[in-house]
Protein backbone atom coordinates (compact mmCIF):
# COMPACT_ATOMS: atom_id res chain seq x y z
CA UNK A 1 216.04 -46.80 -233.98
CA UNK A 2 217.86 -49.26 -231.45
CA UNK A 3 215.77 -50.62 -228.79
CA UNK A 4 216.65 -49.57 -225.58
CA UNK A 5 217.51 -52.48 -222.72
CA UNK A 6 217.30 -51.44 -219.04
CA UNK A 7 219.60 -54.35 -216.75
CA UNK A 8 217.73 -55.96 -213.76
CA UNK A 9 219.50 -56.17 -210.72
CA UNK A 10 218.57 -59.31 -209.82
CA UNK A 11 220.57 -61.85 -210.95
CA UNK A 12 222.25 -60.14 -213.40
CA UNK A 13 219.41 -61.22 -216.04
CA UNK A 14 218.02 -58.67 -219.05
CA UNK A 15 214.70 -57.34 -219.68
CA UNK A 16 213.59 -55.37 -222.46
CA UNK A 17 210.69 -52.71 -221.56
CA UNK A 18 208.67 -52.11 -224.13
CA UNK A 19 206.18 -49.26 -222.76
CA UNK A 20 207.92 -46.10 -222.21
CA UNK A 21 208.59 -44.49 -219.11
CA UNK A 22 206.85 -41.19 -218.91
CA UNK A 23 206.44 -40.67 -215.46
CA UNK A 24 208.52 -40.58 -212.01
CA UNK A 25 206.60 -43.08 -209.45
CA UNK A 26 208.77 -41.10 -206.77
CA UNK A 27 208.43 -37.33 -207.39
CA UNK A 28 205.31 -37.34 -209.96
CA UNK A 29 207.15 -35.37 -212.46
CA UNK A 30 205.95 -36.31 -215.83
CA UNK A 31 208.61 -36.58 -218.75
CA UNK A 32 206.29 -34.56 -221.32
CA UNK A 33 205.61 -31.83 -218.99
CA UNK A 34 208.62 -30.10 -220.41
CA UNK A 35 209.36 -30.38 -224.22
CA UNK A 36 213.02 -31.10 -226.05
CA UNK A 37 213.14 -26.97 -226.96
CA UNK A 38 212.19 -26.00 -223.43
CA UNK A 39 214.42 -28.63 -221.55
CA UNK A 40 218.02 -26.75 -221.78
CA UNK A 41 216.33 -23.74 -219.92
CA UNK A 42 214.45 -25.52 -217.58
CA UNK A 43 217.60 -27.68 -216.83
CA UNK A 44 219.81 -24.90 -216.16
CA UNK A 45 217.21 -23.02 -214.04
CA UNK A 46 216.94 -25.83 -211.65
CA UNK A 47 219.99 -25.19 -209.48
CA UNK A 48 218.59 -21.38 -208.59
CA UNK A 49 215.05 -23.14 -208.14
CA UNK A 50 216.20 -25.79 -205.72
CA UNK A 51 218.14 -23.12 -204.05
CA UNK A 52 215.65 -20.97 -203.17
CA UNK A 53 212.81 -23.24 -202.96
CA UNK A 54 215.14 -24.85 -199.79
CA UNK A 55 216.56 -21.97 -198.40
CA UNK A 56 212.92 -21.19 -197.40
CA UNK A 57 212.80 -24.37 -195.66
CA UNK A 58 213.71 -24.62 -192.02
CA UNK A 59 214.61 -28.17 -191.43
CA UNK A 60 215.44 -29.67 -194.96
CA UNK A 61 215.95 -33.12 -193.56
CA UNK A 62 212.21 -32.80 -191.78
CA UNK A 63 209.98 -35.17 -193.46
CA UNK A 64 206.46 -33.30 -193.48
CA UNK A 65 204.33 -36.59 -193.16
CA UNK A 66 205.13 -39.92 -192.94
CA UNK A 67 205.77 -41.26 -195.95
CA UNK A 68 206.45 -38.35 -197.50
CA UNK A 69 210.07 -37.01 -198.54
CA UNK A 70 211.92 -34.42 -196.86
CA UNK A 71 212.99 -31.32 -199.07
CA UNK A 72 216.77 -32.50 -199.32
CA UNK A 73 215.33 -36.21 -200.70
CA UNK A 74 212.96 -34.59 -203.00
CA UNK A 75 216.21 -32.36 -203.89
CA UNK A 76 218.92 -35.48 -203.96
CA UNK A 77 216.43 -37.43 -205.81
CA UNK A 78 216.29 -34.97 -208.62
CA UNK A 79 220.01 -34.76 -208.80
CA UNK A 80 220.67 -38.56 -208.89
CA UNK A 81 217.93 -39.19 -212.06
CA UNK A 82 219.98 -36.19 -213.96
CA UNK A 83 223.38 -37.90 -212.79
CA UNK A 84 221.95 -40.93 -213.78
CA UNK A 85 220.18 -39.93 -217.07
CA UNK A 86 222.89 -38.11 -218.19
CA UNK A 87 225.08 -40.94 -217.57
CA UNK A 88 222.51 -43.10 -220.19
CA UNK A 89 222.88 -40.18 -222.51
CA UNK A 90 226.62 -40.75 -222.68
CA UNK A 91 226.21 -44.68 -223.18
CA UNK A 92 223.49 -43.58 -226.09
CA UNK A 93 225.97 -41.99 -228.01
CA UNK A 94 228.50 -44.06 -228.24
CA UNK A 95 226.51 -48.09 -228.06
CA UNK A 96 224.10 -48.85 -230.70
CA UNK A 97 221.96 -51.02 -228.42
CA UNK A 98 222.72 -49.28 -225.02
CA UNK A 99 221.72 -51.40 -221.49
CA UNK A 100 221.34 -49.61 -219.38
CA UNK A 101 221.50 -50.38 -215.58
CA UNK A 102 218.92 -49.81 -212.62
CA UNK A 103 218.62 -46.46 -210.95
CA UNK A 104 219.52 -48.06 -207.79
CA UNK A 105 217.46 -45.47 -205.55
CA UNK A 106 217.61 -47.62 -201.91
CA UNK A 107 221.28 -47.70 -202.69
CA UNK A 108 222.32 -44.59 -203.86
CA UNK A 109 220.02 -42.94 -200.62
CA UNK A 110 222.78 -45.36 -198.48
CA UNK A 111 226.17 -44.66 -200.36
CA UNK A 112 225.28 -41.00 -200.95
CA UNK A 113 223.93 -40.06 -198.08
């Protein structure tokens, strides 16, 4: 199996992570949680989730606590680590040792927004 190398964004050096990820720091979501059989139904399923989970939401830019997310971050969040995971999928197929670049949260949250 090829190792996997993630890019640092500073200075453009490499840095090859060793313990897997299996966790999101931001949203708590943990990677296991939902198994490679279950993962094509749960993924599809997500757009009518986040629908009506935010439709019951008055203000979806209202951040309930400081330091706490609003329901459209917690929402654009989610949709950038697909966008970006499915973009490292992609390189995966086709690279035999695939480097793969830094989420960029901060900046997508600016450019996206």
């Amino acid at each position: 199996m090829a190792q996997l190398r993630f890019a640092d964004s500073v200075g453009g050096w490499r840095r090859r992570y060793s313990d897997p990820v299996d966790r999101c720091d931001e949203c708590a979501f943990v990677f296991a949680s939902v198994s490679a059989r279950e993962l094509p139904r749960h993924l599809r399923g997500l757009g009518a989730r986040y629908t009506a989970a935010l439709d019951e939401v008055r203000d979806v830019r209202r951040r309930p606590a400081e330091g706490v997310w609003s329901p459209l971050e917690y929402a654009c969040h989610v949709r950038d680590v697909l966008r970006v995971q499915g973009e490292r999928l992609a390189l995966a197929l086709v690279v035999e040792e695939p480097e793969f670049a830094p989420m960029g949260r901060d900046e997508r949250a600016v450019t996206d927004a």
